[in-house]
C-alpha atoms as a PDB file:
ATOM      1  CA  UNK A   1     -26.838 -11.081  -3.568  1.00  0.00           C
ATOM      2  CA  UNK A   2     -25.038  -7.650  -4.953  1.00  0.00           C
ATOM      3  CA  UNK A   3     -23.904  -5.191  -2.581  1.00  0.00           C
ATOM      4  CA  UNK A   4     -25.357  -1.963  -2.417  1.00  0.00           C
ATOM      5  CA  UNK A   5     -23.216   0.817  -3.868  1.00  0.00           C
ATOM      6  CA  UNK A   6     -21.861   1.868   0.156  1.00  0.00           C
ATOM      7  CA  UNK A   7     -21.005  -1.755   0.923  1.00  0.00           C
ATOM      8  CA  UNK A   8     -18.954  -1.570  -2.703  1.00  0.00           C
ATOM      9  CA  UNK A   9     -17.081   1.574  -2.167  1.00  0.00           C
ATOM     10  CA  UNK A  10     -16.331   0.860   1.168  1.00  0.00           C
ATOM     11  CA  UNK A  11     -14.904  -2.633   0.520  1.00  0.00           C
ATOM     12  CA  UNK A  12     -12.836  -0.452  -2.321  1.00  0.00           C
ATOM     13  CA  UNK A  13     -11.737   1.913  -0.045  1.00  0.00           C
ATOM     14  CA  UNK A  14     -10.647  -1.002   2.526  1.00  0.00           C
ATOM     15  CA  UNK A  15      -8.784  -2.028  -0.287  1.00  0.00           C
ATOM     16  CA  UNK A  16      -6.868   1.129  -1.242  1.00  0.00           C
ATOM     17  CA  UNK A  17      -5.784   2.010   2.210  1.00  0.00           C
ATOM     18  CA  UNK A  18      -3.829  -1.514   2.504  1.00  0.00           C
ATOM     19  CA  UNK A  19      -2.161  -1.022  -0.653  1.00  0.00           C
ATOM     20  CA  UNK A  20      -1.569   2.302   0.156  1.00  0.00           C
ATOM     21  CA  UNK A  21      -0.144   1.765   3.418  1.00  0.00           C
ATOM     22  CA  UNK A  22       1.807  -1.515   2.021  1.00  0.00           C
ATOM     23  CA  UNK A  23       3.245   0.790  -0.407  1.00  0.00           C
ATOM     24  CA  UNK A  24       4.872   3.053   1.809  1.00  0.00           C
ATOM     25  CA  UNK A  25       5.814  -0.063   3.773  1.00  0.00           C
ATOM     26  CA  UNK A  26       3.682   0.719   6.677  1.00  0.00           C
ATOM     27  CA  UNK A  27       1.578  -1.900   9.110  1.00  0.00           C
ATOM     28  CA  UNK A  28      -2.058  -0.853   9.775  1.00  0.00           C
ATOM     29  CA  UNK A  29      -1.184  -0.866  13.558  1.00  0.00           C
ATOM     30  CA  UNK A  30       1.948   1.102  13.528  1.00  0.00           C
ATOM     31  CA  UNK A  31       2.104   4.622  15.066  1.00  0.00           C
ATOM     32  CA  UNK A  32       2.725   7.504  13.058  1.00  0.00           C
ATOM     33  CA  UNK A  33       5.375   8.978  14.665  1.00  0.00           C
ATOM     34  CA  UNK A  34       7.393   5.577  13.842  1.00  0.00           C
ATOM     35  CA  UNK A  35       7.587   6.065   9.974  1.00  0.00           C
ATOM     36  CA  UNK A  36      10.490   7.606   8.222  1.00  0.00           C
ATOM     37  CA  UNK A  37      10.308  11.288   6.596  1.00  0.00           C
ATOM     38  CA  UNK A  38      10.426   9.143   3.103  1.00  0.00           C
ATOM     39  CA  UNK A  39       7.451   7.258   4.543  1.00  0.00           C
ATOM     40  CA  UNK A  40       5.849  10.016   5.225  1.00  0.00           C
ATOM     41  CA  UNK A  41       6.890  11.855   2.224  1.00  0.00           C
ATOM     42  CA  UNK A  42       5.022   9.083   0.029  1.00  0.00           C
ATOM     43  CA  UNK A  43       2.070   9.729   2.160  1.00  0.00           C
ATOM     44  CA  UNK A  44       2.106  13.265   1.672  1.00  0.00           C
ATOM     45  CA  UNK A  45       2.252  12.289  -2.043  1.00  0.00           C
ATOM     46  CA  UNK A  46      -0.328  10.489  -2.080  1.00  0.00           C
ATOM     47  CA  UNK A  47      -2.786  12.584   0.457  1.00  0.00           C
ATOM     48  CA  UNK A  48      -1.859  15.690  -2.483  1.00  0.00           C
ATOM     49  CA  UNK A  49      -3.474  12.535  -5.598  1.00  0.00           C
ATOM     50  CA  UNK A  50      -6.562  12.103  -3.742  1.00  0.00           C
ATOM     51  CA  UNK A  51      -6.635  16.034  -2.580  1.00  0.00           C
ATOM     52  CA  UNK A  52      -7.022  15.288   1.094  1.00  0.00           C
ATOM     53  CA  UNK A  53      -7.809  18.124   3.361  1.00  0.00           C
ATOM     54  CA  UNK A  54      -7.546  17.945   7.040  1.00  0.00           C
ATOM     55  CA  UNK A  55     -10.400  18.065   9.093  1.00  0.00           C
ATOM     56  CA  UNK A  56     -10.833  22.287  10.351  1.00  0.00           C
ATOM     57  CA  UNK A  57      -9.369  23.071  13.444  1.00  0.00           C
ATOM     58  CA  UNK A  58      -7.310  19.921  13.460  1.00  0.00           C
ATOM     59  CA  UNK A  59      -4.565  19.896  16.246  1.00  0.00           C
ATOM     60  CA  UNK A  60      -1.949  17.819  14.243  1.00  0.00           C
ATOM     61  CA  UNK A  61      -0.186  17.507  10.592  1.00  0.00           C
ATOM     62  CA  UNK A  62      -2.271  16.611   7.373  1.00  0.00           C
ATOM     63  CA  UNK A  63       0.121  13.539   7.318  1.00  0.00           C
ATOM     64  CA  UNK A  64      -1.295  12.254  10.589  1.00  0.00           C
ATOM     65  CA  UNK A  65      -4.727  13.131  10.236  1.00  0.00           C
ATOM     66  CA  UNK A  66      -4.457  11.306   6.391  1.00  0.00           C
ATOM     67  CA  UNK A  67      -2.569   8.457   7.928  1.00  0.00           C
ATOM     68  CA  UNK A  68      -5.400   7.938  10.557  1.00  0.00           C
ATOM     69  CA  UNK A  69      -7.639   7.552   7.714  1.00  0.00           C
ATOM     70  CA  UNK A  70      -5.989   5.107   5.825  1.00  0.00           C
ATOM     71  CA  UNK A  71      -5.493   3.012   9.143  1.00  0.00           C
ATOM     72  CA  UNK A  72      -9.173   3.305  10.100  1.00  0.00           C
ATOM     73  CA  UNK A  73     -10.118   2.400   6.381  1.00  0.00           C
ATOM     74  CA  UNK A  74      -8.089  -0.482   6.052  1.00  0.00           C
ATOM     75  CA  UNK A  75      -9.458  -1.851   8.994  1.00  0.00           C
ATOM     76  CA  UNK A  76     -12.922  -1.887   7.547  1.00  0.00           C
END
């Protein structure tokens, strides 16, 4: 049976986020404030590609917020 378009994306977006977070040589469990500045650096560089915004009245970096994303993502 084919997926419907959400299922698709979604499983796409699982995707990204684990070679995202394998690319700045990151676990999906590990806690932000355990990566490197270049770590976070390539996130930041990343975040800016896909023009990520942090949620409005966020209490926290656009790194973390974006890093929380990828992390809940790649858990699917």
């Amino acid at each position: 049976m084919i997926k419907n378009r959400q299922e698709r994306h979604a499983a796409g977006d699982r995707l990204n986020a684990r070679a995202v977070l394998e690319s700045i040589n990151a676990s999906m469990d590990q806690d932000f404030h355990t990566l490197s500045t270049s770590q976070v650096d390539k996130l930041l560089v990343e975040a800016d590609r896909v023009r990520y915004q942090k949620p409005k009245g966020a209490n926290g970096s656009r790194a973390r917020y974006f890093y929380q994303r990828l992390q809940r993502q790649a858990r699917g």
